[in-house]
N, C-alpha and C. Protein backbone atom coordinates (compact mmCIF):
# COMPACT_ATOMS: atom_id res chain seq x y z
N UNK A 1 0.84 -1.19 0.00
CA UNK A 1 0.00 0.00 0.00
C UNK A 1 0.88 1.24 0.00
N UNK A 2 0.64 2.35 -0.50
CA UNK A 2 1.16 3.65 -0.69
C UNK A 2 1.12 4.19 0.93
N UNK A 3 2.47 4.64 1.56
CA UNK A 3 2.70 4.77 2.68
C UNK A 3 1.82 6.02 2.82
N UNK A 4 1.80 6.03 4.36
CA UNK A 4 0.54 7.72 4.76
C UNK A 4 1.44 8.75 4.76
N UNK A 5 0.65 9.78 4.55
CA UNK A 5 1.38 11.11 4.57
C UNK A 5 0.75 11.82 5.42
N UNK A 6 1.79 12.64 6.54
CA UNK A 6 1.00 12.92 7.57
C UNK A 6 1.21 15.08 7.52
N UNK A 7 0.61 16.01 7.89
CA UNK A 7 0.66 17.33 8.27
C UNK A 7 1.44 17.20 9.97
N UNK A 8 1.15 16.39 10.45
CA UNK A 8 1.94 16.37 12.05
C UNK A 8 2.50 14.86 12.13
N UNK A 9 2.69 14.59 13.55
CA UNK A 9 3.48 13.03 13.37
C UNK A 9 2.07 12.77 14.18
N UNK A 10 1.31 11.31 13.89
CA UNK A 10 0.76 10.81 14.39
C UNK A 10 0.76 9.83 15.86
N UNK A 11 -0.15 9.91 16.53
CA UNK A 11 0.49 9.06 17.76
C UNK A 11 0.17 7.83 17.83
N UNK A 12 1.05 6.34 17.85
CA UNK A 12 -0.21 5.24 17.42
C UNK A 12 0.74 4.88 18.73
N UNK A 13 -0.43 3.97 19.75
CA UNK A 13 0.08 3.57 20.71
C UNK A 13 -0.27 1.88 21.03
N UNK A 14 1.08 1.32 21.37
CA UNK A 14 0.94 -0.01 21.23
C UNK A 14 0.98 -0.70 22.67
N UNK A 15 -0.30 -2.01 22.64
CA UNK A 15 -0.54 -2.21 23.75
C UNK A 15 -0.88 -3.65 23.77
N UNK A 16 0.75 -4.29 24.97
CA UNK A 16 0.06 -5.71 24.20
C UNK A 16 1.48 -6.49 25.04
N UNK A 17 1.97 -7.88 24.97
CA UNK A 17 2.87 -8.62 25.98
C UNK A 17 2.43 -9.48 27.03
N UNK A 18 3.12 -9.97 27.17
CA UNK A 18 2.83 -10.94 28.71
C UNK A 18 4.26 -10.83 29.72
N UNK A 19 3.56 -11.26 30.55
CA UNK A 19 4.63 -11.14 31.74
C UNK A 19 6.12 -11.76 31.81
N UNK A 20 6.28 -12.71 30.44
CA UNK A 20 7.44 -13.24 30.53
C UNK A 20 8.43 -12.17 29.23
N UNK A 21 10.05 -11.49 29.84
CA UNK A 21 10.83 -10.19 29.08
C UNK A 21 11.01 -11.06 27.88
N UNK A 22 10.54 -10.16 26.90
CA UNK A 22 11.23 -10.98 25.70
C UNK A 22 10.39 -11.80 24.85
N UNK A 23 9.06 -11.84 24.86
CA UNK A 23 7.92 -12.12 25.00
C UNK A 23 7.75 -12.17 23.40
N UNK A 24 7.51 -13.44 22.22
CA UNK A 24 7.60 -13.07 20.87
C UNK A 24 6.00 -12.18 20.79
N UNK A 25 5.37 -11.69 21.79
CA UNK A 25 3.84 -11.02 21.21
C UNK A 25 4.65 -9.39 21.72
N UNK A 26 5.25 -9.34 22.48
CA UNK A 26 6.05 -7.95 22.75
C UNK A 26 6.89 -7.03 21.60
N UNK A 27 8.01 -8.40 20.99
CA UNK A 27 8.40 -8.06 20.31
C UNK A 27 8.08 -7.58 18.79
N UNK A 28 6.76 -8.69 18.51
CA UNK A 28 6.08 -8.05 17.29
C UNK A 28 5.91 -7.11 17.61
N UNK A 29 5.15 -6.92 18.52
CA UNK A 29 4.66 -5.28 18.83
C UNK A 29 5.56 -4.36 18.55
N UNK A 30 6.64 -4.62 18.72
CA UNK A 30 8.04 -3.30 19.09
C UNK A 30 8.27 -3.12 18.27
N UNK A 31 8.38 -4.39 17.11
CA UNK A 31 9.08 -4.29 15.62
C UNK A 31 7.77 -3.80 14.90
N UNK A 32 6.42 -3.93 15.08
CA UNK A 32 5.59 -2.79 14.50
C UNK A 32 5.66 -1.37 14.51
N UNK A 33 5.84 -1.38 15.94
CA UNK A 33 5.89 0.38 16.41
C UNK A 33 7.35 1.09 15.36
N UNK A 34 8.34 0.31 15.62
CA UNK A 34 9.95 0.97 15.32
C UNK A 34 9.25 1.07 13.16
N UNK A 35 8.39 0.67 12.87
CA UNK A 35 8.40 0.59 11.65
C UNK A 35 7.69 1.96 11.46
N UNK A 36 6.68 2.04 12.52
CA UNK A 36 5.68 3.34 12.18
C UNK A 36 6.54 4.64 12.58
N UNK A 37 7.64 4.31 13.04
CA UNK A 37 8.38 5.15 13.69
C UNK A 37 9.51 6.23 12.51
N UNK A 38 9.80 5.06 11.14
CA UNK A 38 9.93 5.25 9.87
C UNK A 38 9.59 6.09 9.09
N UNK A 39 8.09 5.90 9.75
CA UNK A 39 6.91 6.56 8.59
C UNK A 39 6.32 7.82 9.18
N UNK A 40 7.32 8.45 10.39
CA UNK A 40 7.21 9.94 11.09
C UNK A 40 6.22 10.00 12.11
N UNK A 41 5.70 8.34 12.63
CA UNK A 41 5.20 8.57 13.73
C UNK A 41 5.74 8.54 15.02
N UNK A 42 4.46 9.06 15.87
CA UNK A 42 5.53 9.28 17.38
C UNK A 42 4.77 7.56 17.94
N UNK A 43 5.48 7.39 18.99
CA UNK A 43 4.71 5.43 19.52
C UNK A 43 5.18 5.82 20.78
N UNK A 44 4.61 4.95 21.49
CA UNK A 44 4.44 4.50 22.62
C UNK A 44 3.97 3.34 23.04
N UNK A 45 5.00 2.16 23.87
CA UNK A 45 4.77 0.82 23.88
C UNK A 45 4.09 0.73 25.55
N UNK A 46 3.11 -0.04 25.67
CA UNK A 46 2.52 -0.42 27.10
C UNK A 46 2.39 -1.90 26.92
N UNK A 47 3.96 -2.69 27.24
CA UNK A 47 4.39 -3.98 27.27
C UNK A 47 3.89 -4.73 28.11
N UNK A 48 4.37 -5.76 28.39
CA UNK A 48 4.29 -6.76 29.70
C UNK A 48 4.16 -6.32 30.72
N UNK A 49 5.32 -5.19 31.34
CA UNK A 49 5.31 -5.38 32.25
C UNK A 49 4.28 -3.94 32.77
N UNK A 50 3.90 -2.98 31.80
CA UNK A 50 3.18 -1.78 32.21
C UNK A 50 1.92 -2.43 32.14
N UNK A 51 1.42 -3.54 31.42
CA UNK A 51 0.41 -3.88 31.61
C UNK A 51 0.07 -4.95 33.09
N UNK A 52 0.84 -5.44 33.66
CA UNK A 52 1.18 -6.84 34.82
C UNK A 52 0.95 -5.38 35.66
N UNK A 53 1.58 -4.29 35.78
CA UNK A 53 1.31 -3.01 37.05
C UNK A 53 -0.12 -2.36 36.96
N UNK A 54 -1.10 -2.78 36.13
CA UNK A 54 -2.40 -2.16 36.21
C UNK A 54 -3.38 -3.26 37.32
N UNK A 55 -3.95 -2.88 38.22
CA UNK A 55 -4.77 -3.40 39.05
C UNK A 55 -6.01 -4.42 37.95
N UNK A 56 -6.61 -5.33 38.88
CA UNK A 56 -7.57 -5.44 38.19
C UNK A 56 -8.67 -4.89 38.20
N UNK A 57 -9.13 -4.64 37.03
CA UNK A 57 -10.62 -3.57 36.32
C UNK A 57 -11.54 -4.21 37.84
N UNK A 58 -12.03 -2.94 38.52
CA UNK A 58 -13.27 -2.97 38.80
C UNK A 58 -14.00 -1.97 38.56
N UNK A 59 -15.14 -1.64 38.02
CA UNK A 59 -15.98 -0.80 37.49
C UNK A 59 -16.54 0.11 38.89
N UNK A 60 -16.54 -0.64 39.98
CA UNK A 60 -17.28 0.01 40.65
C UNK A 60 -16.28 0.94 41.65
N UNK A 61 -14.68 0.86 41.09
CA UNK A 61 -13.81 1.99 41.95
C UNK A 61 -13.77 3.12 41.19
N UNK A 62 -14.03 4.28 41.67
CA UNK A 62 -13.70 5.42 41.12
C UNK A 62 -12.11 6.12 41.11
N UNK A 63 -11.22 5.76 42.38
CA UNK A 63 -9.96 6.06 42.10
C UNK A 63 -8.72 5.02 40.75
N UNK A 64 -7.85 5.97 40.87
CA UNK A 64 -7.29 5.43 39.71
C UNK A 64 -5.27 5.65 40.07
N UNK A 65 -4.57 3.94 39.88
CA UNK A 65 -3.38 4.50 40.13
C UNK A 65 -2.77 5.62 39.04
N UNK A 66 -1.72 5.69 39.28
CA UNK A 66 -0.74 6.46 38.40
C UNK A 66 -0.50 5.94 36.94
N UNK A 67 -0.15 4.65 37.10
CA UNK A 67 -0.44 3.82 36.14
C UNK A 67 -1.42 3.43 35.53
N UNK A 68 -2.59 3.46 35.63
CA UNK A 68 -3.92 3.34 35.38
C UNK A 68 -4.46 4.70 34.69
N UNK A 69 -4.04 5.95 35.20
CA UNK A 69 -4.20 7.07 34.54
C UNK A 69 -3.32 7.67 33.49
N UNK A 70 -2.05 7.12 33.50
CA UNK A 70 -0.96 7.00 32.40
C UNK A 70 -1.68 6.69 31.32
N UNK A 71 -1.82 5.13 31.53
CA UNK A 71 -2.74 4.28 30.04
C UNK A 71 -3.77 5.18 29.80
N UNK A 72 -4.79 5.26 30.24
CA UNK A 72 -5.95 5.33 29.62
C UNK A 72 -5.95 6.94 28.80
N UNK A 73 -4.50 7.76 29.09
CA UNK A 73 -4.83 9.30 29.02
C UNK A 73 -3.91 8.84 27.37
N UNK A 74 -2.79 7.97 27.70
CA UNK A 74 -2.22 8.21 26.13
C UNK A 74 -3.18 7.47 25.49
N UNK A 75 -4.02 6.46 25.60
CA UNK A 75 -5.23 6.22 24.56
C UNK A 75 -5.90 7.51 24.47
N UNK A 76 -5.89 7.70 25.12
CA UNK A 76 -7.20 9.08 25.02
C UNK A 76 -6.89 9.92 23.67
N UNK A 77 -5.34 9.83 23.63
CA UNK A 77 -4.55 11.06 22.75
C UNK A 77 -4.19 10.37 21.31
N UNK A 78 -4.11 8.87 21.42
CA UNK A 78 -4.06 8.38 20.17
C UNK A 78 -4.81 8.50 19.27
N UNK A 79 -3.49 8.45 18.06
CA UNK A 79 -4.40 8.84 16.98
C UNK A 79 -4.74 7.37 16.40
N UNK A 80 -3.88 6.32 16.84
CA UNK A 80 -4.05 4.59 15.96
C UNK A 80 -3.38 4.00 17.13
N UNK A 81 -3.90 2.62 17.02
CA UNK A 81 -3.64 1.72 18.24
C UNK A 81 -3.20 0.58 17.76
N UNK A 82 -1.91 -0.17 18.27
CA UNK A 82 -1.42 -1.63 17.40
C UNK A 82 -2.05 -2.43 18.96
N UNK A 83 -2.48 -3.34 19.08
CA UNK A 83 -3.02 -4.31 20.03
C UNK A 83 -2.42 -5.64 19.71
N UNK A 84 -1.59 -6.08 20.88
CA UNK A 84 -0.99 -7.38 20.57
C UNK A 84 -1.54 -8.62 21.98
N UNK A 85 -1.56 -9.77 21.27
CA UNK A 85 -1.97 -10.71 22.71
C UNK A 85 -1.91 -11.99 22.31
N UNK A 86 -1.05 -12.61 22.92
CA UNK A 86 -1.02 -14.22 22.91
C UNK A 86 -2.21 -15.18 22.88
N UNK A 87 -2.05 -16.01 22.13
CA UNK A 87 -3.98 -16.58 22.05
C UNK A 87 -3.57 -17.75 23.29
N UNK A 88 -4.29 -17.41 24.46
CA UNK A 88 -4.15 -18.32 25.31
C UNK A 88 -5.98 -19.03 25.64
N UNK A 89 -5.61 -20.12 24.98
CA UNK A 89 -6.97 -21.17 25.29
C UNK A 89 -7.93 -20.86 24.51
N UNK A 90 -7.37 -20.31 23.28
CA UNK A 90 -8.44 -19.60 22.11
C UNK A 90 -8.90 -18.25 22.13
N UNK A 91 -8.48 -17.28 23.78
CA UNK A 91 -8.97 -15.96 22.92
C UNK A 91 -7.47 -15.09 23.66
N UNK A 92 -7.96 -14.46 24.36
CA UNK A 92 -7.02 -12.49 24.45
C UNK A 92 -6.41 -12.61 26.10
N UNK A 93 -5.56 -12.92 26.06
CA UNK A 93 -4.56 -13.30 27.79
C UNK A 93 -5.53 -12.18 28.95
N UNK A 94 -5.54 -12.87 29.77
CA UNK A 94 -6.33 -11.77 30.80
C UNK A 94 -5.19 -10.37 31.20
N UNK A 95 -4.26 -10.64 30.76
CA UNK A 95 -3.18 -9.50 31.06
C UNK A 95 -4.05 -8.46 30.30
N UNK A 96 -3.95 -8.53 28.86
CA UNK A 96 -4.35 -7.84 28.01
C UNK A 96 -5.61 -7.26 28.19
N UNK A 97 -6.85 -8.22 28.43
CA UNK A 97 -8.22 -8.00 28.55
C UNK A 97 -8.11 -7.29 29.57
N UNK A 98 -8.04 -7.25 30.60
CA UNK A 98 -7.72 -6.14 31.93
C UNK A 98 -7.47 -4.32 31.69
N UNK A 99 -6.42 -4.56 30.62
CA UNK A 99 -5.96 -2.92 29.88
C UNK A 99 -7.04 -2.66 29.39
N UNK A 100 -7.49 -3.92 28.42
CA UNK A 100 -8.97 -3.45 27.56
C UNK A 100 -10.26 -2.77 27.97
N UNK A 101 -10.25 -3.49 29.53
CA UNK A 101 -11.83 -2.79 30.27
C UNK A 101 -11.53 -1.68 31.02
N UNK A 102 -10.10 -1.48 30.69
CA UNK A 102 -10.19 -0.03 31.63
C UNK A 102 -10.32 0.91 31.10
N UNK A 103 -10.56 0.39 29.65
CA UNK A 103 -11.19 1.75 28.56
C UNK A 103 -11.84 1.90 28.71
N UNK A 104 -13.08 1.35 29.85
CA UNK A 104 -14.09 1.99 30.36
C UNK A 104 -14.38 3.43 31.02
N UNK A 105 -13.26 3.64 31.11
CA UNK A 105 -13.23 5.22 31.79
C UNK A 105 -13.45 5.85 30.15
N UNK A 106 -13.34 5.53 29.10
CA UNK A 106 -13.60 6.92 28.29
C UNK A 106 -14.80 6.68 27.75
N UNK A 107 -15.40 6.28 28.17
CA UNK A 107 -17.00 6.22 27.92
C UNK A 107 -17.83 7.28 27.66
N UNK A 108 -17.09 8.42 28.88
CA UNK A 108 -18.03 9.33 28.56
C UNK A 108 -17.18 10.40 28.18
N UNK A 109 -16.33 10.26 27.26
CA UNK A 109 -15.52 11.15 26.50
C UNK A 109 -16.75 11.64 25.14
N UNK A 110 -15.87 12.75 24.65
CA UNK A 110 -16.55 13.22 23.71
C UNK A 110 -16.45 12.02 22.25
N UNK A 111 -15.23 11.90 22.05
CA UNK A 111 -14.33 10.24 21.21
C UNK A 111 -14.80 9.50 21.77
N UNK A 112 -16.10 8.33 22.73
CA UNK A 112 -16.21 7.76 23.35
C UNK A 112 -15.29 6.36 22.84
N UNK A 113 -14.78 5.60 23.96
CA UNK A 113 -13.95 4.47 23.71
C UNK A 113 -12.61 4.45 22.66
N UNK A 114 -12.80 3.85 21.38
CA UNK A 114 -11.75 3.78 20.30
C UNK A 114 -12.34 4.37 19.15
N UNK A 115 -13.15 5.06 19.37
CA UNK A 115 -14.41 5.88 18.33
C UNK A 115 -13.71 6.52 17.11
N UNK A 116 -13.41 6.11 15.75
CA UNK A 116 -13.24 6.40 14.52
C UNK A 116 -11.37 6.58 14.89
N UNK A 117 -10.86 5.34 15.25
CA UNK A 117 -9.73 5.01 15.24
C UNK A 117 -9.55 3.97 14.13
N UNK A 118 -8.11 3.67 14.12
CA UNK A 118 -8.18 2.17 13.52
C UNK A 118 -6.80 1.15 14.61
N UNK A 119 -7.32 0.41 14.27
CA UNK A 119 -6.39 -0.46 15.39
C UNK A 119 -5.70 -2.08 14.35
N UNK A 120 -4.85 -2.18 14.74
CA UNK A 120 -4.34 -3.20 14.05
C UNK A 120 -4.03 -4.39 14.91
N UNK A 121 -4.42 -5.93 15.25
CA UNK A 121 -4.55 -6.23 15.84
C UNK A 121 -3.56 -7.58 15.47
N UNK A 122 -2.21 -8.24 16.32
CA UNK A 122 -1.43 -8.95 16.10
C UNK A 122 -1.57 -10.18 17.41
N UNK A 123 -1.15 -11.04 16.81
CA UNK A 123 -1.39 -12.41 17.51
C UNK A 123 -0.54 -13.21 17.66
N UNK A 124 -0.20 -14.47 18.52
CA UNK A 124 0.97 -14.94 18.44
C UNK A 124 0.02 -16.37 19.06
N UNK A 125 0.30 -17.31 18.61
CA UNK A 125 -0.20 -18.63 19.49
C UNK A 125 0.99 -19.96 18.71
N UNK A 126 0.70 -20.77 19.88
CA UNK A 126 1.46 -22.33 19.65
C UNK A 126 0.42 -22.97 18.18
N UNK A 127 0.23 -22.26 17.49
CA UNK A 127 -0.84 -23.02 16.86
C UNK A 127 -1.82 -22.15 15.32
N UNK A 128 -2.37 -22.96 14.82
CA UNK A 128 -2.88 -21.98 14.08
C UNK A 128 -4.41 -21.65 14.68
N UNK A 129 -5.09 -22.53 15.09
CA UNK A 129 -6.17 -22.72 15.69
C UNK A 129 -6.43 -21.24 16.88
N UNK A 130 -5.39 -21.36 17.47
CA UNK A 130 -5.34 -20.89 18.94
C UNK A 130 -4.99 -18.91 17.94
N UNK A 131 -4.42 -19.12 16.91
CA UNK A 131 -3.99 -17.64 16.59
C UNK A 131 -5.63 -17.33 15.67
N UNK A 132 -6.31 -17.77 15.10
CA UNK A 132 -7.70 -17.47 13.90
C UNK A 132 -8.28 -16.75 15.08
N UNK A 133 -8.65 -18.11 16.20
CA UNK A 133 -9.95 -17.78 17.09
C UNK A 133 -9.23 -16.68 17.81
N UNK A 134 -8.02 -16.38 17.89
CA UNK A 134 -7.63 -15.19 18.89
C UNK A 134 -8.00 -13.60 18.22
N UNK A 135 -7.64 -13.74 17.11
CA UNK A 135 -7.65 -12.62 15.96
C UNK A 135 -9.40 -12.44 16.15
N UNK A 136 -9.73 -13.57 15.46
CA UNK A 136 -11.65 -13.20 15.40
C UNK A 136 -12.05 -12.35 16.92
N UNK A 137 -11.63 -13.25 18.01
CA UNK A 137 -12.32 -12.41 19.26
C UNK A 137 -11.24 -11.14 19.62
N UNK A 138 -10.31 -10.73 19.01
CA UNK A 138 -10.01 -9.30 19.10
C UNK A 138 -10.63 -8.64 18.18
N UNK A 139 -10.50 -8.65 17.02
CA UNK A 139 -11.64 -8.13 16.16
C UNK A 139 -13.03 -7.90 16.84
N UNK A 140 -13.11 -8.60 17.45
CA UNK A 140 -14.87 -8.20 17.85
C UNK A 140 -14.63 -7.58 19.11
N UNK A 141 -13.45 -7.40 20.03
CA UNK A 141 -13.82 -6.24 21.17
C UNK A 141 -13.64 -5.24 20.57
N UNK A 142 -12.50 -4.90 19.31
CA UNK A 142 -12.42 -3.18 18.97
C UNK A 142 -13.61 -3.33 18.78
N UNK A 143 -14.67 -3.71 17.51
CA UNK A 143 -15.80 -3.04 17.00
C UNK A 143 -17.07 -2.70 18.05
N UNK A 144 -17.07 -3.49 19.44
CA UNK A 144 -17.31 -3.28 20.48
C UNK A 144 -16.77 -2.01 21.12
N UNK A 145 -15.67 -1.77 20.83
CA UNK A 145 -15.29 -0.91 21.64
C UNK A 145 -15.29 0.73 20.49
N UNK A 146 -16.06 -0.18 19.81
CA UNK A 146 -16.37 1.46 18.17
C UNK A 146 -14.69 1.63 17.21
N UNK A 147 -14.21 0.81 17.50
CA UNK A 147 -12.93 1.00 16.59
C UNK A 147 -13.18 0.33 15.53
N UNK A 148 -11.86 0.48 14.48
CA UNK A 148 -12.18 0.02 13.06
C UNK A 148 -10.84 -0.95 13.24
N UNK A 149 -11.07 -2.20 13.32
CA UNK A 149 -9.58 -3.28 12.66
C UNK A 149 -9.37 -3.02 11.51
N UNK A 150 -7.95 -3.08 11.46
CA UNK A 150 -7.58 -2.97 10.36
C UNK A 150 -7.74 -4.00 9.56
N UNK A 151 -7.57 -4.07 7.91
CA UNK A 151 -8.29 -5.08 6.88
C UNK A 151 -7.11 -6.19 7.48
N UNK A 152 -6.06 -5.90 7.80
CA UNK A 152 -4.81 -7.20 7.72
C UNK A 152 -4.56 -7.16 9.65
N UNK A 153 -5.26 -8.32 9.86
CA UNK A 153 -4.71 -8.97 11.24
C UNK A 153 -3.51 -10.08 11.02
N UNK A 154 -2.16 -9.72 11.68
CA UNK A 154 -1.19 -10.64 12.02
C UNK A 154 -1.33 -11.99 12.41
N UNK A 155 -1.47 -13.20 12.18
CA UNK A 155 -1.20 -14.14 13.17
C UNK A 155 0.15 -14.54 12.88
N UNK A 156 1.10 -14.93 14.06
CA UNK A 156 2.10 -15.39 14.15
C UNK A 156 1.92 -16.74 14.56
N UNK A 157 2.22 -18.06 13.84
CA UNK A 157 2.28 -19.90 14.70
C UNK A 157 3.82 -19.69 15.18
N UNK A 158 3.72 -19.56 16.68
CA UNK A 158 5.31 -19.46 17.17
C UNK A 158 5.97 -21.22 17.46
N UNK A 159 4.80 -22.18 17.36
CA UNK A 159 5.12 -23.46 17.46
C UNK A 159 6.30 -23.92 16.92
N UNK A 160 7.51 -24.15 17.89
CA UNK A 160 8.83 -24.61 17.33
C UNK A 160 9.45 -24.05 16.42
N UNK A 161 9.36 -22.33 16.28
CA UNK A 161 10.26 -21.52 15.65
C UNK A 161 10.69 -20.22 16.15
N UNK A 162 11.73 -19.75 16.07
CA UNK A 162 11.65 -18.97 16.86
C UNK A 162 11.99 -17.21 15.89
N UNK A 163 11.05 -16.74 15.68
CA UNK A 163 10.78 -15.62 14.79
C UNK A 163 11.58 -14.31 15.19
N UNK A 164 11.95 -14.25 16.51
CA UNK A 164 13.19 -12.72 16.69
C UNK A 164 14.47 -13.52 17.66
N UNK A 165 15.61 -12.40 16.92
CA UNK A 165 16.86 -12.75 17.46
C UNK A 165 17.22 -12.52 19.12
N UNK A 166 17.68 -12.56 19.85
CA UNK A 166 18.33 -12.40 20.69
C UNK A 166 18.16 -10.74 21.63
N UNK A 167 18.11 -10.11 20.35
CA UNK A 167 18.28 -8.62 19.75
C UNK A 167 16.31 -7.93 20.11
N UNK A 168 15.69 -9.01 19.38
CA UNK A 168 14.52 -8.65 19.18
C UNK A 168 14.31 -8.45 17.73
N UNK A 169 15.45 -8.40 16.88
CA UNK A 169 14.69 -8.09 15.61
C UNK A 169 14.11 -9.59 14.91
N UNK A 170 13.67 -9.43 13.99
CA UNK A 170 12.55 -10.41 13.08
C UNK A 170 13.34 -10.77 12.30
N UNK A 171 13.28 -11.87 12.21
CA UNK A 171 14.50 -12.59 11.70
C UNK A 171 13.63 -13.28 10.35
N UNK A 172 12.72 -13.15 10.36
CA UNK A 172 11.65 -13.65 9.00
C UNK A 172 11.16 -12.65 8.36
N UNK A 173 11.85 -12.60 6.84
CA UNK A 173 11.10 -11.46 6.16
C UNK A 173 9.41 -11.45 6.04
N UNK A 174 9.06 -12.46 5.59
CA UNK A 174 7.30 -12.41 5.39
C UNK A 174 6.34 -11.43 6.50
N UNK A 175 7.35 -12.11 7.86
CA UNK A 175 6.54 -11.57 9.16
C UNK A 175 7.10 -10.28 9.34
N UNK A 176 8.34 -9.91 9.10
CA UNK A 176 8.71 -8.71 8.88
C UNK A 176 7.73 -7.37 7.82
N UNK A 177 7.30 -8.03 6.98
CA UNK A 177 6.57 -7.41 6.04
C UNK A 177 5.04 -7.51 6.62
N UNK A 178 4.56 -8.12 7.22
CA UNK A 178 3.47 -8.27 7.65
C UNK A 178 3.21 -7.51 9.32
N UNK A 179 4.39 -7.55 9.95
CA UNK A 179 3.95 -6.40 10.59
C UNK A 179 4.07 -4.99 10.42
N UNK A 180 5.00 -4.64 9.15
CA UNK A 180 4.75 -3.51 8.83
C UNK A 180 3.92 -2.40 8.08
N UNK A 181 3.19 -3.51 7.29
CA UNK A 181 1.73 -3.50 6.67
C UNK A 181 0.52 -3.05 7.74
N UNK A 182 0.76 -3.97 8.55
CA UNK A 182 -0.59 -3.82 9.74
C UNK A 182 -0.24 -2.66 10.62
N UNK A 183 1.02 -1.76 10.83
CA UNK A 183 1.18 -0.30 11.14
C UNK A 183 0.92 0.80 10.12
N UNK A 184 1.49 0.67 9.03
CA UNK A 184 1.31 1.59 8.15
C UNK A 184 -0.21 1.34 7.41
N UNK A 185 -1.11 0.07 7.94
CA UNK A 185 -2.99 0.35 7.70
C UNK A 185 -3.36 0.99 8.74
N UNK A 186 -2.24 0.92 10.36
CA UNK A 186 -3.34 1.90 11.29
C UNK A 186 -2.75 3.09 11.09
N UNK A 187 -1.89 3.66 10.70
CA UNK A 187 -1.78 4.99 10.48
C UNK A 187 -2.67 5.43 8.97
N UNK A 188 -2.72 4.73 8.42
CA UNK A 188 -3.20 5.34 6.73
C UNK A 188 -4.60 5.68 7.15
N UNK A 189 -5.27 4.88 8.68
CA UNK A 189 -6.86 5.52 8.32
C UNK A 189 -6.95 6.83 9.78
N UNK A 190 -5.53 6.97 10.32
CA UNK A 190 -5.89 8.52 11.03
C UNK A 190 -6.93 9.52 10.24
N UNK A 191 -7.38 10.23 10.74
CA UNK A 191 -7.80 11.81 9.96
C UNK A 191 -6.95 12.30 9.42
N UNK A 192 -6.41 12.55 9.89
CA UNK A 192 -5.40 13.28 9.12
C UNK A 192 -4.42 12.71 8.06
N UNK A 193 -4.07 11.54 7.82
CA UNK A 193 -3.74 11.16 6.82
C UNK A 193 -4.70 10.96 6.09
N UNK A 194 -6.09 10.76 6.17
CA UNK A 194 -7.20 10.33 5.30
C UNK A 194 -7.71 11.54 4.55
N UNK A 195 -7.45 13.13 5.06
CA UNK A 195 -7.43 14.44 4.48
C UNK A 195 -6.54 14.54 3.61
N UNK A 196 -5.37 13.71 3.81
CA UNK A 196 -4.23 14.38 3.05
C UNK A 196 -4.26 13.52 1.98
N UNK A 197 -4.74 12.45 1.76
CA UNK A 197 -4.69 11.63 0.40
C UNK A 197 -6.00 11.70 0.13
N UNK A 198 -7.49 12.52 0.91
CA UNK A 198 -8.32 12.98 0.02
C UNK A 198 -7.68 14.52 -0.85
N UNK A 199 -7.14 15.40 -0.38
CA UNK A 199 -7.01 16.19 -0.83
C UNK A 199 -6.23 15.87 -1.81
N UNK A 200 -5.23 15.01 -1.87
CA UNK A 200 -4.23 14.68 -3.16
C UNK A 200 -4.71 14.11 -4.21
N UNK A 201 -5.86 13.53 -4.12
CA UNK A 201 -6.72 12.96 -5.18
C UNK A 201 -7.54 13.29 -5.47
N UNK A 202 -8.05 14.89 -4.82
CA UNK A 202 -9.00 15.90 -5.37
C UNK A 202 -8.12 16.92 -6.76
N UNK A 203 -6.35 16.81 -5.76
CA UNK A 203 -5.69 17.80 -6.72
C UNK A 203 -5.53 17.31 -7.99
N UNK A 204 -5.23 16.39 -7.95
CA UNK A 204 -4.98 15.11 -9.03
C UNK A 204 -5.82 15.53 -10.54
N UNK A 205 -7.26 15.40 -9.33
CA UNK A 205 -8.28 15.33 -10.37
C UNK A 205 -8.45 16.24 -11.14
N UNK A 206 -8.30 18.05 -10.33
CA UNK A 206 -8.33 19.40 -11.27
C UNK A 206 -7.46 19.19 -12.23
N UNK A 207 -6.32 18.76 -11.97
CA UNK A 207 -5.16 18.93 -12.66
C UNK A 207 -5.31 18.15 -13.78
């Protein structure tokens, strides 16, 4: 796809890992973000372990830690969201799902929730089975949560291979190319990139 063109740097914030450093659902994530990072955006990663320091969601507390108000304020400000999560037992690690319901606080934002975002949603399982059904039930909390998935969800089968170096980088071109696709679809449907390649194909057209 024809990379986005942005008037400012966009903010896409990535949110996603498990508790073990080094984590191949972390590192996709990282090697997504460092790609959008290419393409003049600003990122911000909420890994393993920023996600393992959020309490668990109860709806009925009104206070909020430090950490808890961290997350939910840089969602607030994003402009695109990469979402990563290990398919554990067929759907979304409770690490992850935990970050997810505490998007309950922007409910009553004016943007309510992930409202005319796009989110790109990456997967990692022992399996192919365990990565489809993980992808399908993330797909269905963004649109729940009013966001738009992007057309290309990641699955990674990490079963007996091991896809980043030492380093963290991606040591497989395909998957290399495939997570950089699924950053540069959540930046291409910001506003503001979606102005700037309407307007270029309005100019196009006078011309």
């Amino acid at each position: 796809m024809n990379k986005p063109v942005f008037s400012r740097p966009p903010l896409l914030i990535g949110i996603g890992g498990t508790t073990r450093p080094g984590s191949s659902t972390e590192r996709a994530l990282a090697a997504a973000l460092a790609h959008a990072r290419t393409l003049g955006a600003q990122t911000q990663l909420f890994g393993g372990a920023e996600l393992a320091a959020l309490p668990p969601f109860n709806p009925e507390v009104t206070t909020r830690t430090p950490q808890e108000v961290a997350f939910v304020e840089a969602v607030r400000q994003a402009d695109g969201i990469l979402l990563a999560s290990p398919g554990y037992h067929g759907g979304v690690s409770g690490l992850v799902k935990n970050a997810i319901d505490l998007l309950e606080d922007l409910r009553g934002d004016s943007r309510v929730y992930l409202d005319g975002r796009a989110v790109g949603c990456i997967v990692t399982a022992a399996g192919w089975q365990g990565c489809n059904t993980t992808l399908g039930a993330m797909r269905g909390i963004v649109h729940a949560l009013r966001g738009w998935p992007t057309p290309l969800g990641v699955t990674l089968n990490t079963a007996g291979v091991s896809l980043f170096d030492s380093e963290g980088r991606c040591t497989d071109d395909a998957v290399q190319r495939a997570l950089a696709t699924v950053a540069e679809q959540a930046l291409a449907f910001t506003p503001d990139a979606l102005l700037r390649r309407h307007a270029n194909a309005c100019a196009q057209f006078v011309a």
